[in-house]
Protein backbone atom coordinates (compact mmCIF):
# COMPACT_ATOMS: atom_id res chain seq x y z
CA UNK A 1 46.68 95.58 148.71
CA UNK A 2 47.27 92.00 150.08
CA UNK A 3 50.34 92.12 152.67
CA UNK A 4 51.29 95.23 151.03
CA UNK A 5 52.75 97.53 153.68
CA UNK A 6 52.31 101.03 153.50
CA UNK A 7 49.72 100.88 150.85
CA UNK A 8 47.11 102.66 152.43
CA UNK A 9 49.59 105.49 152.97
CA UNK A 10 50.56 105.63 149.54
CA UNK A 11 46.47 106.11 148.49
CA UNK A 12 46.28 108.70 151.17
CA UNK A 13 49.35 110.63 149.96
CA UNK A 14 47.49 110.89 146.36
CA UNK A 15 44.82 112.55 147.94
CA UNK A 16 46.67 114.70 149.90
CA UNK A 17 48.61 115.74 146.76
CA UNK A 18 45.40 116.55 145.18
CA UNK A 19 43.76 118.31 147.81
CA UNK A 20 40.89 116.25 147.49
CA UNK A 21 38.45 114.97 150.21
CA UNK A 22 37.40 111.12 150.84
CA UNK A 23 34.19 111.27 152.26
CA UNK A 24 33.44 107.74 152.83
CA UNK A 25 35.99 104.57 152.94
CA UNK A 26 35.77 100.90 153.28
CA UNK A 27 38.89 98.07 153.38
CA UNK A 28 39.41 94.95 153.09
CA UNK A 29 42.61 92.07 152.72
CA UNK A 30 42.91 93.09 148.92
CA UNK A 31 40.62 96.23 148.54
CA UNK A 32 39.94 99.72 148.74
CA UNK A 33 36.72 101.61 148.03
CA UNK A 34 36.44 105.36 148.79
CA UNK A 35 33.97 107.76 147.73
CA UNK A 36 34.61 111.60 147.18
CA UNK A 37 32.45 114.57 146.53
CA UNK A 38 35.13 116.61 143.82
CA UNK A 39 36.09 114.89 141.27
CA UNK A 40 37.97 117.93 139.79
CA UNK A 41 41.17 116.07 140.12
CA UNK A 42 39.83 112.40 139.59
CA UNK A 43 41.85 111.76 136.14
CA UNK A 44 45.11 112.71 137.81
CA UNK A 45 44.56 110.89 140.95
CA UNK A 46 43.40 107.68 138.99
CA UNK A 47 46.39 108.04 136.91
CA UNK A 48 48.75 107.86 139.93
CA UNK A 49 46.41 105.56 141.78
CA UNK A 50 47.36 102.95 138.55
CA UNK A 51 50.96 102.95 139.82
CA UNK A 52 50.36 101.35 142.80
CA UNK A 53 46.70 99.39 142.12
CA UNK A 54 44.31 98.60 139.66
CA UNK A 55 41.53 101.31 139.76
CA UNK A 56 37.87 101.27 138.99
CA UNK A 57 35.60 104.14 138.95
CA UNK A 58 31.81 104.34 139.61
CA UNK A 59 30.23 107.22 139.18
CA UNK A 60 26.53 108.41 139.62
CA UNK A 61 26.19 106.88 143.10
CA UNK A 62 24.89 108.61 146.42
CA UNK A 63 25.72 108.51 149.66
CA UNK A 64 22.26 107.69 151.58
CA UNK A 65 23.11 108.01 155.96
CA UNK A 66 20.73 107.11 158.34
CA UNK A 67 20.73 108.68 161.68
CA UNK A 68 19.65 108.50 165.19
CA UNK A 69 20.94 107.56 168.77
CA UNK A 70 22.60 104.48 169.23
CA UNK A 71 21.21 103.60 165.75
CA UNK A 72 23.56 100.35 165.09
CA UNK A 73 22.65 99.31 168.76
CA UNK A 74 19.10 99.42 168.03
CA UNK A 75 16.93 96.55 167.97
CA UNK A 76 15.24 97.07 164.65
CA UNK A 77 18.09 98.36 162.50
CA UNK A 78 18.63 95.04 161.09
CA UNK A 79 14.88 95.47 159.43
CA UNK A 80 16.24 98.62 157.47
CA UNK A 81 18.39 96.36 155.63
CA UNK A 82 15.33 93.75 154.84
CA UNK A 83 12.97 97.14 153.34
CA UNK A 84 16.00 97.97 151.18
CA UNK A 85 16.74 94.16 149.96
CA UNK A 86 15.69 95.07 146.22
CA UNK A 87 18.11 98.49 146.37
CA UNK A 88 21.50 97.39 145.11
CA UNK A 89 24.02 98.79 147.83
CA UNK A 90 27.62 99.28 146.56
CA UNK A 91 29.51 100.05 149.87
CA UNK A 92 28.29 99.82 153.58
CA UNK A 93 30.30 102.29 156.07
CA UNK A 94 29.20 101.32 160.03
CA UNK A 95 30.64 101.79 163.09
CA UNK A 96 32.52 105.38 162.50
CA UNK A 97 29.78 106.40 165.18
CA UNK A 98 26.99 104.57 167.10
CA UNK A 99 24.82 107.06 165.57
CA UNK A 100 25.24 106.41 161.85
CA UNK A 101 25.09 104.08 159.00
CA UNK A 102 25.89 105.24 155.85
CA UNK A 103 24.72 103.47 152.33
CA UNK A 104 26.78 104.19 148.66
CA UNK A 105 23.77 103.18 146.28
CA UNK A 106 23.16 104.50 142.25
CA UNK A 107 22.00 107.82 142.53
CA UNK A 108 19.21 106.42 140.11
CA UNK A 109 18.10 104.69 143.20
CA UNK A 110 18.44 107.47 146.09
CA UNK A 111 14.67 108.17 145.25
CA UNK A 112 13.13 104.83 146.15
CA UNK A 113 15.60 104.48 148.84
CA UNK A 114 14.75 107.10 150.32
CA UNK A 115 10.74 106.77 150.18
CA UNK A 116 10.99 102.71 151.44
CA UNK A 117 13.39 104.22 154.71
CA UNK A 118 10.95 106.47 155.29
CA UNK A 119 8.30 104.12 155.41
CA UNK A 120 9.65 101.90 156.93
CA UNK A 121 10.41 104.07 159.63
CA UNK A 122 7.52 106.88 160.34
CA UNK A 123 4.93 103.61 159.14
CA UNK A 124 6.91 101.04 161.67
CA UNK A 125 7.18 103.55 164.52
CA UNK A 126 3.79 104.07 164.10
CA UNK A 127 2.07 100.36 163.93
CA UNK A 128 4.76 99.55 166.67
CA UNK A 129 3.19 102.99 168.98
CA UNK A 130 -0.59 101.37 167.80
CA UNK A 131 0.40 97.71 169.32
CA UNK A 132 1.49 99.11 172.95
């Protein structure tokens, strides 16, 4: 994708073609990572996708989000990424909204995810409600 003009538009117009959601996206200088939630047309549009890039698909992951006001303004939202530095976190989408962050992680994963967020946050909110 480096300095390649009208790339993005290209990806887009598979998508379109195929009638098929992206639910989450990242970008970079040279890359392009995009989630979806169909994959009923995923051979064709990674066949066409191969035209124009080289493609590599991951599949069993889970889109984890984490929600609340102002959540990547708040002053502890960096310590949700400490509880989760054992969880191997594919793709990172922030800043869509000041009210979400959303986590791609291996769906074989979403369960201890899950549990060390919500300690982290019901077990921190509460020590930090103790300590006032």
């Amino acid at each position: 994708m480096l300095q390649a003009h009208g790339f993005l538009k290209k990806v887009f117009e598979i998508f379109e073609k195929y009638e098929t959601s992206i639910d989450m996206i990242t970008t970079s200088e040279i890359a392009v990572s995009l989630t979806i939630d169909n994959p009923l047309h995923l051979d064709a549009i990674v066949e066409e996708l191969e035209k124009v890039a080289s493609v590599d698909v991951d599949q069993g992951m889970s889109i984890v989000c984490l929600v609340g006001n102002n959540i990547i303004y708040h002053e502890d939202t960096p310590h949700l990424f400490q509880v989760l530095q054992d969880v191997p976190v594919r793709m990172i989408s922030y800043g869509g909204s000041n009210n979400n962050i959303s986590l791609l992680i291996n769906t074989d994963q979403k369960l201890n995810t899950l549990q060390k967020l919500q300690g982290y946050v019901f077990e921190f909110q509460h020590e930090k409600a103790v300590a006032y």
